[in-house]
PDB file of N, CA and C in Angstrom:
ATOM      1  N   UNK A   1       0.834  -1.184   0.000  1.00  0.00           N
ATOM      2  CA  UNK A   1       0.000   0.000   0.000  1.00  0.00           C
ATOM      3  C   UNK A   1       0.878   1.246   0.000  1.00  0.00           C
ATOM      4  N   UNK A   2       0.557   2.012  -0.651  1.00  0.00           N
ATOM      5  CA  UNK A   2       1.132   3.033  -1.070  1.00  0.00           C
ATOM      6  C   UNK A   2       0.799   4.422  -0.131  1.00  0.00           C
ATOM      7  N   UNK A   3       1.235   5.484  -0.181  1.00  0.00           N
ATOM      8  CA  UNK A   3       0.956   6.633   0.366  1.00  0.00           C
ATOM      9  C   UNK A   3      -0.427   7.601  -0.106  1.00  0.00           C
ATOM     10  N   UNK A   4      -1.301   7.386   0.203  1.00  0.00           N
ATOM     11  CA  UNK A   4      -1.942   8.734  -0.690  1.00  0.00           C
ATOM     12  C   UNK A   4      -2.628   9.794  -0.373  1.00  0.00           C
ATOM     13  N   UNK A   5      -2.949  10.391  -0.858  1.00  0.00           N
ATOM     14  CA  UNK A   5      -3.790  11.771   0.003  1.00  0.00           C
ATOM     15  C   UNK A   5      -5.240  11.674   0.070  1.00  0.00           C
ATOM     16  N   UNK A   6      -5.424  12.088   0.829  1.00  0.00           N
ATOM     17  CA  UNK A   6      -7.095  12.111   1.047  1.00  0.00           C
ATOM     18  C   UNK A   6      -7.170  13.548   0.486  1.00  0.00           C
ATOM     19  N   UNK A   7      -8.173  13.277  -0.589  1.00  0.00           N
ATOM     20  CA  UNK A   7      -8.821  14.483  -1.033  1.00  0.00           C
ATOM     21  C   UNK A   7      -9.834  15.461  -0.389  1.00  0.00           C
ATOM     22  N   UNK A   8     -10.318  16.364  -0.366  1.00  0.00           N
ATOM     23  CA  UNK A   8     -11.590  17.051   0.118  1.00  0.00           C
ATOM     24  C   UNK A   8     -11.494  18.615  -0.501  1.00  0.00           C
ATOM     25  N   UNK A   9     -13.600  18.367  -0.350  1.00  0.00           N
ATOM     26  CA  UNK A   9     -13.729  19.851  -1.279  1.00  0.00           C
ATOM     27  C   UNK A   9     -13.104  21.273  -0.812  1.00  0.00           C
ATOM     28  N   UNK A  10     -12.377  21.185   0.911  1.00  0.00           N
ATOM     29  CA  UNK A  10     -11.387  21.779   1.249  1.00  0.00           C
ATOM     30  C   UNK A  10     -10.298  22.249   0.487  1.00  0.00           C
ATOM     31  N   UNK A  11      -9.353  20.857   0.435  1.00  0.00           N
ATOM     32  CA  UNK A  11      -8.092  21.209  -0.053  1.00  0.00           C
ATOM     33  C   UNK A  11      -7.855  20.616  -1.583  1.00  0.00           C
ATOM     34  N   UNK A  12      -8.769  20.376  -2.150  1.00  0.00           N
ATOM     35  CA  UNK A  12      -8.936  19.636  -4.136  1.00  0.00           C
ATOM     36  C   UNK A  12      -8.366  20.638  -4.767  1.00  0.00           C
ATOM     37  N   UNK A  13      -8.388  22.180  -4.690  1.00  0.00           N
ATOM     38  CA  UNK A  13      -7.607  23.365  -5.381  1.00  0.00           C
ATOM     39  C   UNK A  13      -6.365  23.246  -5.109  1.00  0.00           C
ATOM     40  N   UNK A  14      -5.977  23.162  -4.348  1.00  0.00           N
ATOM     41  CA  UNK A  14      -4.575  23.649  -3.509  1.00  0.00           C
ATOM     42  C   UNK A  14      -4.007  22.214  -4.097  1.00  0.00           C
ATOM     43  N   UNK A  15      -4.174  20.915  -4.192  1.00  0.00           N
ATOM     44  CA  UNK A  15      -4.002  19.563  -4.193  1.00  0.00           C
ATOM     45  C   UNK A  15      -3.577  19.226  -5.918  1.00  0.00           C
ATOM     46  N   UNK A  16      -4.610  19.576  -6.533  1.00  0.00           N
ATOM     47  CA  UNK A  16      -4.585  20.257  -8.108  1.00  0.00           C
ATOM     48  C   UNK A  16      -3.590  20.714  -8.926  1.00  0.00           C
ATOM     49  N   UNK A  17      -3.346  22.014  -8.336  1.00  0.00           N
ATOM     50  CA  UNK A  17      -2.010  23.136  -8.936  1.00  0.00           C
ATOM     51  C   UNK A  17      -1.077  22.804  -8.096  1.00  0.00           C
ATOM     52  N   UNK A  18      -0.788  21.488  -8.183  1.00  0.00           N
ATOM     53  CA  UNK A  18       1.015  21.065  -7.972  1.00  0.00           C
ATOM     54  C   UNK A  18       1.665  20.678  -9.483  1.00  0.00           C
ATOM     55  N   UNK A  19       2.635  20.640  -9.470  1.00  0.00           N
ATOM     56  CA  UNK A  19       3.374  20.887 -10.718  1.00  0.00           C
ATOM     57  C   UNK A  19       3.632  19.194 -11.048  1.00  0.00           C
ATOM     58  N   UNK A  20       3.450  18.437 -10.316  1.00  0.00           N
ATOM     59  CA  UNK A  20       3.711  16.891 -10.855  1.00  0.00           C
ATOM     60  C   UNK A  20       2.100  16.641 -10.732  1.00  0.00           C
ATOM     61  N   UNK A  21       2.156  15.481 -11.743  1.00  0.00           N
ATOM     62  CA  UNK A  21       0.828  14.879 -12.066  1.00  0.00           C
ATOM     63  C   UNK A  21       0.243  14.466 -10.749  1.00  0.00           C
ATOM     64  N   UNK A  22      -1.157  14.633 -10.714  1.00  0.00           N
ATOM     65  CA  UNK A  22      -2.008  14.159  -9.550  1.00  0.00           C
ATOM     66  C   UNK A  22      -3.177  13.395 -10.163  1.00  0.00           C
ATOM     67  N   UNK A  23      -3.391  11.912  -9.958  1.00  0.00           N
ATOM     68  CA  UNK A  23      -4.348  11.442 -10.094  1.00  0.00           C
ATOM     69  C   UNK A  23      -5.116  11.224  -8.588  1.00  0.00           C
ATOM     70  N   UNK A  24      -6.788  11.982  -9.388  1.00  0.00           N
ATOM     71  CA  UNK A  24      -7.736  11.511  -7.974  1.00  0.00           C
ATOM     72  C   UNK A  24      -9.020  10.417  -8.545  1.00  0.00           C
ATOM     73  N   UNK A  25      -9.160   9.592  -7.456  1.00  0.00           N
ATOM     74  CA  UNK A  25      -9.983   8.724  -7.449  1.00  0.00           C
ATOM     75  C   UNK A  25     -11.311   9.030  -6.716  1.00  0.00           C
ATOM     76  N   UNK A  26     -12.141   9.169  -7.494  1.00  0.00           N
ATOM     77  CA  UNK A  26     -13.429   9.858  -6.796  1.00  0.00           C
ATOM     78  C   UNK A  26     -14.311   8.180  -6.497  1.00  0.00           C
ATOM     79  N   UNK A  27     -14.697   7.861  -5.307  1.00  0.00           N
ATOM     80  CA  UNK A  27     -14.686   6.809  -5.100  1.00  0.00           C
ATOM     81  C   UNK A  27     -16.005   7.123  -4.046  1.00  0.00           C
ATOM     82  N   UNK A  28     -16.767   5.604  -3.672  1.00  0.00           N
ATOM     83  CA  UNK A  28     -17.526   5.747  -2.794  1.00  0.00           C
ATOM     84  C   UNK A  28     -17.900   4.228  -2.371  1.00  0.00           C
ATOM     85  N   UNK A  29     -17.832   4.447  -0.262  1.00  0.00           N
ATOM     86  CA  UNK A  29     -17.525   2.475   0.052  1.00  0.00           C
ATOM     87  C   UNK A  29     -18.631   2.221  -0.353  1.00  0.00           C
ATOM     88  N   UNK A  30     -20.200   2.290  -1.205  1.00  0.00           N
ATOM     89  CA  UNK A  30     -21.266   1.363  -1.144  1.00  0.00           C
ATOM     90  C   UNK A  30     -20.633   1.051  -3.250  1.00  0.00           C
ATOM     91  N   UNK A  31     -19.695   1.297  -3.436  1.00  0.00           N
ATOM     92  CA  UNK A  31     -19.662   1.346  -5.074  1.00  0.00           C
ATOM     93  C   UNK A  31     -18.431  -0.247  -5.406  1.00  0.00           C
ATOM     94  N   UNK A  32     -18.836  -0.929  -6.126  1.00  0.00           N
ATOM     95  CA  UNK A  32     -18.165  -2.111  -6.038  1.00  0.00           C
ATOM     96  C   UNK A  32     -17.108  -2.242  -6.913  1.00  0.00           C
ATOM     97  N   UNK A  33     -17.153  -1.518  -7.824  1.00  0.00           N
ATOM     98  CA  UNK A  33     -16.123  -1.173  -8.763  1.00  0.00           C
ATOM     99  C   UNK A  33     -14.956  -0.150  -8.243  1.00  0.00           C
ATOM    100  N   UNK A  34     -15.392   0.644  -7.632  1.00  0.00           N
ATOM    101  CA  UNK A  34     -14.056   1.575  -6.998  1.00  0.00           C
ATOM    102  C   UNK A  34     -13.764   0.402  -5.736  1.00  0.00           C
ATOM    103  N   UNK A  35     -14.219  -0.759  -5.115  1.00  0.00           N
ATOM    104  CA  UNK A  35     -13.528  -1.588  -4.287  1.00  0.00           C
ATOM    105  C   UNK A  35     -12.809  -2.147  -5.173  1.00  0.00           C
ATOM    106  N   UNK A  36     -12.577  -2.555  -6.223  1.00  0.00           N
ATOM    107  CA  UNK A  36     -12.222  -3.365  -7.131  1.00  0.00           C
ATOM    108  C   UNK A  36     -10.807  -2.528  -7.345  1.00  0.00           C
ATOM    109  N   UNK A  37     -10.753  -1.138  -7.952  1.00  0.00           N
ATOM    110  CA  UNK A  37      -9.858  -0.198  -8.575  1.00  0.00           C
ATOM    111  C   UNK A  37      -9.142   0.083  -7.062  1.00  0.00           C
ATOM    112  N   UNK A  38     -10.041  -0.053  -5.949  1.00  0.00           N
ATOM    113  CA  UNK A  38      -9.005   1.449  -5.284  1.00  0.00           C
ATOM    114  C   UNK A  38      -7.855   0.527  -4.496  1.00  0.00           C
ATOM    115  N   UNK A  39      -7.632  -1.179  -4.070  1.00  0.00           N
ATOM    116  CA  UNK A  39      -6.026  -1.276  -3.714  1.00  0.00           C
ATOM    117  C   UNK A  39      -5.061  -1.110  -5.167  1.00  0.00           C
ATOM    118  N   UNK A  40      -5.438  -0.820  -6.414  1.00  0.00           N
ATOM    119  CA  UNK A  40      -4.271  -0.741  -7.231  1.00  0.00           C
ATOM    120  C   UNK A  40      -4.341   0.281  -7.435  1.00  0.00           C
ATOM    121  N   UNK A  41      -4.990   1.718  -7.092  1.00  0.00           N
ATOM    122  CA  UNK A  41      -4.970   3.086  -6.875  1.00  0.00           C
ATOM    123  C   UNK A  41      -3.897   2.898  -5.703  1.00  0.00           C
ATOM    124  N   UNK A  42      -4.334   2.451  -4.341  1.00  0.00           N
ATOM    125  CA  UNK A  42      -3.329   2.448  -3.541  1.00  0.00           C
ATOM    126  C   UNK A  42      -1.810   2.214  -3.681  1.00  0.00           C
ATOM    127  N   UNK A  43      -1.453   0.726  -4.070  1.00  0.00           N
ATOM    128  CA  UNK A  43      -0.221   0.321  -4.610  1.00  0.00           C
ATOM    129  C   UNK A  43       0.382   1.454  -5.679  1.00  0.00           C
ATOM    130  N   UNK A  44      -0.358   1.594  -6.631  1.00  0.00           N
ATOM    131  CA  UNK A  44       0.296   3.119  -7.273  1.00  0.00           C
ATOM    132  C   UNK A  44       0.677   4.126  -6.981  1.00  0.00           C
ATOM    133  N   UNK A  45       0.062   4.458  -5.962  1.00  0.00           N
ATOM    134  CA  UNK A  45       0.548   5.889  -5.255  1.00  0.00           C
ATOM    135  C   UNK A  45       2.318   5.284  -4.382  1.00  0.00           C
ATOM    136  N   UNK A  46       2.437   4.198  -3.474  1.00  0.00           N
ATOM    137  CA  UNK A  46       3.426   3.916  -3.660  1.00  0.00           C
ATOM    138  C   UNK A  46       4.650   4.083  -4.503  1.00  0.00           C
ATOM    139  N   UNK A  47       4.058   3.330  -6.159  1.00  0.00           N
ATOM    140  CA  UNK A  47       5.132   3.423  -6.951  1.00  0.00           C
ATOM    141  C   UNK A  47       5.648   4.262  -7.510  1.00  0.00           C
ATOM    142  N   UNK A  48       4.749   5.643  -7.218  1.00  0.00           N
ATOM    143  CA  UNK A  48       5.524   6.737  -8.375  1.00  0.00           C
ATOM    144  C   UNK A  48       5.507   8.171  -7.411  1.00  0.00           C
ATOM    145  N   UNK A  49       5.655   7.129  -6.193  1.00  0.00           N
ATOM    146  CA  UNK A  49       5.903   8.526  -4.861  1.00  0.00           C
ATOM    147  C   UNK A  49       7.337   9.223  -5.223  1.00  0.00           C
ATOM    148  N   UNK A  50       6.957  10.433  -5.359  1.00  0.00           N
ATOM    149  CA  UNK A  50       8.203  11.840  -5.343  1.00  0.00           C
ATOM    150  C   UNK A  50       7.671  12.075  -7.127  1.00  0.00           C
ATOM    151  N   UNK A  51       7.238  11.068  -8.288  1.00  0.00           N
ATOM    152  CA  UNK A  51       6.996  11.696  -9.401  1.00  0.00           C
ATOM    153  C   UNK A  51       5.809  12.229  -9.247  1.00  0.00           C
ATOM    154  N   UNK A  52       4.690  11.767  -8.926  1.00  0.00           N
ATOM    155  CA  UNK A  52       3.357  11.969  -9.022  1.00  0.00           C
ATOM    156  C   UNK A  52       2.582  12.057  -7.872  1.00  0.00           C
ATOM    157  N   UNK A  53       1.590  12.689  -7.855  1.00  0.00           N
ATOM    158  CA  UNK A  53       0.291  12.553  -6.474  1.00  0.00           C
ATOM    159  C   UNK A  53      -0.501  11.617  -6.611  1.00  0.00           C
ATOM    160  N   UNK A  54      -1.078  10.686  -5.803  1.00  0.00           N
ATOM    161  CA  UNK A  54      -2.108  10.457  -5.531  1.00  0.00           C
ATOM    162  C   UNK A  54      -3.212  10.532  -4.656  1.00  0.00           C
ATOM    163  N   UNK A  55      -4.334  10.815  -5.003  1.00  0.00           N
ATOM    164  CA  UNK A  55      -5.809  11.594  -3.891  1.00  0.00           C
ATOM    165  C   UNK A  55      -6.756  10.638  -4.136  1.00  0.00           C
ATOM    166  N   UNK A  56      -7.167  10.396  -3.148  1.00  0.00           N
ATOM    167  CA  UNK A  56      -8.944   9.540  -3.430  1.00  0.00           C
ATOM    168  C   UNK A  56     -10.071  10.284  -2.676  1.00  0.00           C
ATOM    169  N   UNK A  57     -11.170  10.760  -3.455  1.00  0.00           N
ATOM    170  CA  UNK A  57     -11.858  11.375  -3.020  1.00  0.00           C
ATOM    171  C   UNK A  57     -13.379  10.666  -2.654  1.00  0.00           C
ATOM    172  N   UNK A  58     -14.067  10.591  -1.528  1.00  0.00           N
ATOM    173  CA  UNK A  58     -15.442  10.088  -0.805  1.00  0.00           C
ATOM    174  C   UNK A  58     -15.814  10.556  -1.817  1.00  0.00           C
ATOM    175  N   UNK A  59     -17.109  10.522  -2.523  1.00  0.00           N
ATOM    176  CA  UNK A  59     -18.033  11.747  -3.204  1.00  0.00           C
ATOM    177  C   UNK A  59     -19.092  11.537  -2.457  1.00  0.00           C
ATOM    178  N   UNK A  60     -19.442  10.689  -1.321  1.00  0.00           N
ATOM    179  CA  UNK A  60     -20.791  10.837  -0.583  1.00  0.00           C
ATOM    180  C   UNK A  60     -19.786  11.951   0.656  1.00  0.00           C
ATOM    181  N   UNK A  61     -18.989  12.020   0.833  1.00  0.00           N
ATOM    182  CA  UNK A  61     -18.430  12.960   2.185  1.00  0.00           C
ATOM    183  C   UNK A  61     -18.164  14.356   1.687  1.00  0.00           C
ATOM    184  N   UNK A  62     -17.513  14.470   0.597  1.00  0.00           N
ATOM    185  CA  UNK A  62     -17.534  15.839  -0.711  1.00  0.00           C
ATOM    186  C   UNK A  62     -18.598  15.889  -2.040  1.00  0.00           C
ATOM    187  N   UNK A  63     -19.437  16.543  -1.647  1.00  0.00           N
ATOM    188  CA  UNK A  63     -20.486  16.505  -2.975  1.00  0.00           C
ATOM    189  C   UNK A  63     -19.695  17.412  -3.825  1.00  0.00           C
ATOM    190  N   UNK A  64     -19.639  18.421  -3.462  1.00  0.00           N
ATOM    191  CA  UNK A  64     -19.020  19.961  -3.854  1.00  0.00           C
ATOM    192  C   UNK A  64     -18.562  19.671  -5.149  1.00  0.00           C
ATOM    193  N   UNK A  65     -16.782  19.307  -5.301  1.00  0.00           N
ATOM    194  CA  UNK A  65     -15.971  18.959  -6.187  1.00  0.00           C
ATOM    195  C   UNK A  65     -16.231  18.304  -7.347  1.00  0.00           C
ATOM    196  N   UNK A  66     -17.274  17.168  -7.051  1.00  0.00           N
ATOM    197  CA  UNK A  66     -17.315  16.084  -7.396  1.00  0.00           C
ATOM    198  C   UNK A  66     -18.782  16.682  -8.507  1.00  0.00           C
ATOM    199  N   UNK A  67     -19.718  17.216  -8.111  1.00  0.00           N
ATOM    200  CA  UNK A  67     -20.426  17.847  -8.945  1.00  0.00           C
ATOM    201  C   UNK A  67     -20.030  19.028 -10.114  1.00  0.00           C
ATOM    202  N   UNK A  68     -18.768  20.164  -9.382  1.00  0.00           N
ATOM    203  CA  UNK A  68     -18.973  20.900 -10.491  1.00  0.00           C
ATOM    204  C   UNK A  68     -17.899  19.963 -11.230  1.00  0.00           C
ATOM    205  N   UNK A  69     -17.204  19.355 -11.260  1.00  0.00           N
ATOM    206  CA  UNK A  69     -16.459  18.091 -12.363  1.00  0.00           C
ATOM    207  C   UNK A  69     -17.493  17.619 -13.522  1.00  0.00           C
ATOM    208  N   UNK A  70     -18.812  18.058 -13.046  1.00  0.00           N
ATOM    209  CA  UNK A  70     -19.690  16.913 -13.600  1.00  0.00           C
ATOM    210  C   UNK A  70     -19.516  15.041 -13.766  1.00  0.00           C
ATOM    211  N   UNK A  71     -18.616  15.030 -12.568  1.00  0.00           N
ATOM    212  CA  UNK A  71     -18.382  13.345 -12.280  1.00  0.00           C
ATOM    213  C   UNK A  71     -20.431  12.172 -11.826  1.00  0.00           C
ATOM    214  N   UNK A  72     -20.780  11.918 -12.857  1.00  0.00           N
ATOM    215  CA  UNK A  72     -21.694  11.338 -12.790  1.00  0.00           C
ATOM    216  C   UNK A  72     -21.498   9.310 -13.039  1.00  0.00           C
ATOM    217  N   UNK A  73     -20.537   8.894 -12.468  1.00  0.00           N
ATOM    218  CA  UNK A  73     -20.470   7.507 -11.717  1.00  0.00           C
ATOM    219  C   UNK A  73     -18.861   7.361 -11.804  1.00  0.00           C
ATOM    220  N   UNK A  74     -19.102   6.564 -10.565  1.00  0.00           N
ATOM    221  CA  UNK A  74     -17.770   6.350 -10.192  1.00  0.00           C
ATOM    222  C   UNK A  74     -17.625   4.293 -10.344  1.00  0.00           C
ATOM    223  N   UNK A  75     -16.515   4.035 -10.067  1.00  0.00           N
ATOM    224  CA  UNK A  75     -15.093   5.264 -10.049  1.00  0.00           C
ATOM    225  C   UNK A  75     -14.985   5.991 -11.226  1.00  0.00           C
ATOM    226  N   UNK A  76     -13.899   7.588 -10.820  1.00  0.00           N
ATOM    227  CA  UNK A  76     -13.637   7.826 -12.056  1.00  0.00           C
ATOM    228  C   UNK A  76     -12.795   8.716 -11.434  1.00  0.00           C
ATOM    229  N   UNK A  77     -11.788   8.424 -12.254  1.00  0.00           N
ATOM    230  CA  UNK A  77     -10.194   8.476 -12.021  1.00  0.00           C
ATOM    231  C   UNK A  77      -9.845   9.873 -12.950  1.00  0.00           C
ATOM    232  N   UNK A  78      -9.419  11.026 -12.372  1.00  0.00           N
ATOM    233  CA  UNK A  78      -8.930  12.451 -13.390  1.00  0.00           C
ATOM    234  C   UNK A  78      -7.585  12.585 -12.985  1.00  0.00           C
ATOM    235  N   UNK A  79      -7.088  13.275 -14.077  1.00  0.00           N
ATOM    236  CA  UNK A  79      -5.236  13.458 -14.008  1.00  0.00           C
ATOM    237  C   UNK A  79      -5.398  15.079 -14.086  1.00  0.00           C
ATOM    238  N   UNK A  80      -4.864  15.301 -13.108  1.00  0.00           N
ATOM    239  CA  UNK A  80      -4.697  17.359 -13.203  1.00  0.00           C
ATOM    240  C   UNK A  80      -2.982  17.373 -13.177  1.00  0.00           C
ATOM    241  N   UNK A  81      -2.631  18.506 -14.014  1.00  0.00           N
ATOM    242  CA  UNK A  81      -0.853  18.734 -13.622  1.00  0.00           C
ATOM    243  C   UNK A  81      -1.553  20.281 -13.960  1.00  0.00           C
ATOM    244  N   UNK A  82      -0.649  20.941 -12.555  1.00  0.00           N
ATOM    245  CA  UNK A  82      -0.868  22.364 -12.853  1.00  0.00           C
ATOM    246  C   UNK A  82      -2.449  23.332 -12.604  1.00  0.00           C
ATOM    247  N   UNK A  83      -3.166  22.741 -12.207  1.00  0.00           N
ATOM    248  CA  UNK A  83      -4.495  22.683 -12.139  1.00  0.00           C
ATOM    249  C   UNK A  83      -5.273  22.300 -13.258  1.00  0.00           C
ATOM    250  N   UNK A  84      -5.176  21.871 -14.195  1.00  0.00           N
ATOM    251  CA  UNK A  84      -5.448  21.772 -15.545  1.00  0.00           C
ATOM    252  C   UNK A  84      -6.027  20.120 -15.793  1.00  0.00           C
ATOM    253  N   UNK A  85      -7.258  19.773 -16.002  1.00  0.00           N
ATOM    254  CA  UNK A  85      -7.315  18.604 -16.292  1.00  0.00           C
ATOM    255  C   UNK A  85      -6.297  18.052 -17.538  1.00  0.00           C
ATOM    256  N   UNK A  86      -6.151  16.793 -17.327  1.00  0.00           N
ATOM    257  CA  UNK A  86      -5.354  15.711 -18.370  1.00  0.00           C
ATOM    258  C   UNK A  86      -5.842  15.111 -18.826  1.00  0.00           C
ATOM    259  N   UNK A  87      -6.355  13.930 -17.955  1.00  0.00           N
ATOM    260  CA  UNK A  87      -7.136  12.675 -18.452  1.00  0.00           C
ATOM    261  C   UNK A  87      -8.152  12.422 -17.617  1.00  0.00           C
ATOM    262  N   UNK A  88      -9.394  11.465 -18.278  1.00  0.00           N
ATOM    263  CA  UNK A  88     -10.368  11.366 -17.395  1.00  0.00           C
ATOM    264  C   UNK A  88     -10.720   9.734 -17.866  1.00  0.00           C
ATOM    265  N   UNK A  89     -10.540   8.837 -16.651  1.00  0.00           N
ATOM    266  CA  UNK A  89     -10.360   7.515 -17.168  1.00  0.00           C
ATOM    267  C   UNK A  89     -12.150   6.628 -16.203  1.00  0.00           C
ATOM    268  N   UNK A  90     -12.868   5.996 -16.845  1.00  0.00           N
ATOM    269  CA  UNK A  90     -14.185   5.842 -15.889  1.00  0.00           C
ATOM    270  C   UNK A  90     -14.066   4.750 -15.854  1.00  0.00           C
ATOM    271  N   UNK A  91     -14.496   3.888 -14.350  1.00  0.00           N
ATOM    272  CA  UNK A  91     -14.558   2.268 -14.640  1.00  0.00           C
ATOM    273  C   UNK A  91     -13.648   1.514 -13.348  1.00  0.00           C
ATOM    274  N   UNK A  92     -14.055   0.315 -13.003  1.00  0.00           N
ATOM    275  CA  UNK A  92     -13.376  -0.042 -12.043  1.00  0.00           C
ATOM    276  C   UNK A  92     -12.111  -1.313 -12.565  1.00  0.00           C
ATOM    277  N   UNK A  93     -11.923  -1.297 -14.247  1.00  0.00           N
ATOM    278  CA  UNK A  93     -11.441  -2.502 -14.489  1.00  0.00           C
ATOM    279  C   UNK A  93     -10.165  -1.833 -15.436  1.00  0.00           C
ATOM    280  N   UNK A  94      -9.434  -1.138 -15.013  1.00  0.00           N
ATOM    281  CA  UNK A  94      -8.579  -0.024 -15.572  1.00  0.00           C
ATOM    282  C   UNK A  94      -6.858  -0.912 -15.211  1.00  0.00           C
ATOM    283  N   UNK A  95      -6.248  -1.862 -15.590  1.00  0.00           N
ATOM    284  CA  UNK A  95      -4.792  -2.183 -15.336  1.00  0.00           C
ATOM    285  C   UNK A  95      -4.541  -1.399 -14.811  1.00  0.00           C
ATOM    286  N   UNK A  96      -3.426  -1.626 -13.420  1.00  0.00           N
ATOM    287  CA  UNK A  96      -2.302  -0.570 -13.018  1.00  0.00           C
ATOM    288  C   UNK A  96      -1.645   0.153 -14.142  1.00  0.00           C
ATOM    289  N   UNK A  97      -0.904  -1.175 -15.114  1.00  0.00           N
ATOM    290  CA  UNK A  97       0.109  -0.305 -15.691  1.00  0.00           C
ATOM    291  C   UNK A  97      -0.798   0.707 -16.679  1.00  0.00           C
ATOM    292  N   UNK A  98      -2.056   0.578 -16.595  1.00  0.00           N
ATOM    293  CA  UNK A  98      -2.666   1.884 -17.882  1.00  0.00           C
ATOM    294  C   UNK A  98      -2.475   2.796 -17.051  1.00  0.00           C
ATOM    295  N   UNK A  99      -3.030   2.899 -15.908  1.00  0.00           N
ATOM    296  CA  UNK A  99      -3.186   3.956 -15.014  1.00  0.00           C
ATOM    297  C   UNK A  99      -1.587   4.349 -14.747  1.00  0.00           C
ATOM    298  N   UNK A 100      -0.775   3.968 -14.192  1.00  0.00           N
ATOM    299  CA  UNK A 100       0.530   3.886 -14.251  1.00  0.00           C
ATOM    300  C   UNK A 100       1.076   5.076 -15.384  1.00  0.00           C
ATOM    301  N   UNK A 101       0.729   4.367 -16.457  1.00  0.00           N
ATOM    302  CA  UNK A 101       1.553   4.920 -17.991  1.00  0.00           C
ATOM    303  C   UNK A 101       0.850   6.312 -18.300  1.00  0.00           C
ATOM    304  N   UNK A 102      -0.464   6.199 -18.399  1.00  0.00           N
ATOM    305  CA  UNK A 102      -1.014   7.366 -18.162  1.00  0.00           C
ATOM    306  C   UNK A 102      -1.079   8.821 -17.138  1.00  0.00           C
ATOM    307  N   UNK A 103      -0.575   8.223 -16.124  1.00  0.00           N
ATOM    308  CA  UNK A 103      -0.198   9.432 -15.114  1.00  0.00           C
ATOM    309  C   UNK A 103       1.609   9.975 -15.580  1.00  0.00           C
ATOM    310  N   UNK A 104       1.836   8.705 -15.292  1.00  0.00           N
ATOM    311  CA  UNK A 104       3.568   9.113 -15.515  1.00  0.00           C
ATOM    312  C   UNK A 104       4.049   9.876 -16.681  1.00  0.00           C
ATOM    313  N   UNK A 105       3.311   9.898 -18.039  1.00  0.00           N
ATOM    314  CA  UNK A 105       3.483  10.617 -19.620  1.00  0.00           C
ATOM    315  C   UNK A 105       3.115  12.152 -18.740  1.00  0.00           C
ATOM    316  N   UNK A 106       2.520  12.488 -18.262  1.00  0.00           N
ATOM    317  CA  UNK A 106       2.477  13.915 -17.546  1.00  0.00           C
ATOM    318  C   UNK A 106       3.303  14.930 -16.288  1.00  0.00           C
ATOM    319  N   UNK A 107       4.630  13.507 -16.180  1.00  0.00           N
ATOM    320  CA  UNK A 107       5.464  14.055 -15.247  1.00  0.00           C
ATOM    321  C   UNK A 107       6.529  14.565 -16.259  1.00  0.00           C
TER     322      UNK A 107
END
């Protein structure tokens, strides 16, 4: 298990406009597919600790964020570098190494 940040509609700006890639996992415990995605969200944040961020965000504990995104089912996984969306990946059946390869092309 890897290191990762807990997201919230608090600190998602500030979390955002860091200069290395940040993938967040907008996730929720009654959703069976983000149980599925989120230990290889975890293990990832591990592997590419000091290149990249990783955040997982409740969306039943943060509505806020998660609405103006227009995030309508989870999981669903976004890449920000700089505050700037990247990628927006939906689904709980996503390989590490996609997720992996896809964050890391933005460091």
């Amino acid at each position: 298990m890897g290191k990762y940040v807990i997201a919230t509609d608090d600190n998602f700006q500030e979390l955002i406009n860091s200069d290395k890639p940040v993938l967040v996992d907008f996730w929720a415990e009654w959703c069976g597919p983000c149980k599925m995605i989120g230990p290889i969200v975890e293990e990832l944040a591990g592997d590419v600790e000091g290149q990249a961020i990783v955040a997982k965000m409740d969306v039943d504990a943060n509505s806020t964020v998660p609405s103006t995104l227009g995030i309508r089912s989870i999981p669903t996984l976004l890449i920000f570098k700089n505050g700037e969306l990247k990628e927006r990946l939906v689904g709980g059946n996503i390989p590490k190494a996609v997720l992996s390869q896809t964050l890391l092309k933005h460091a």
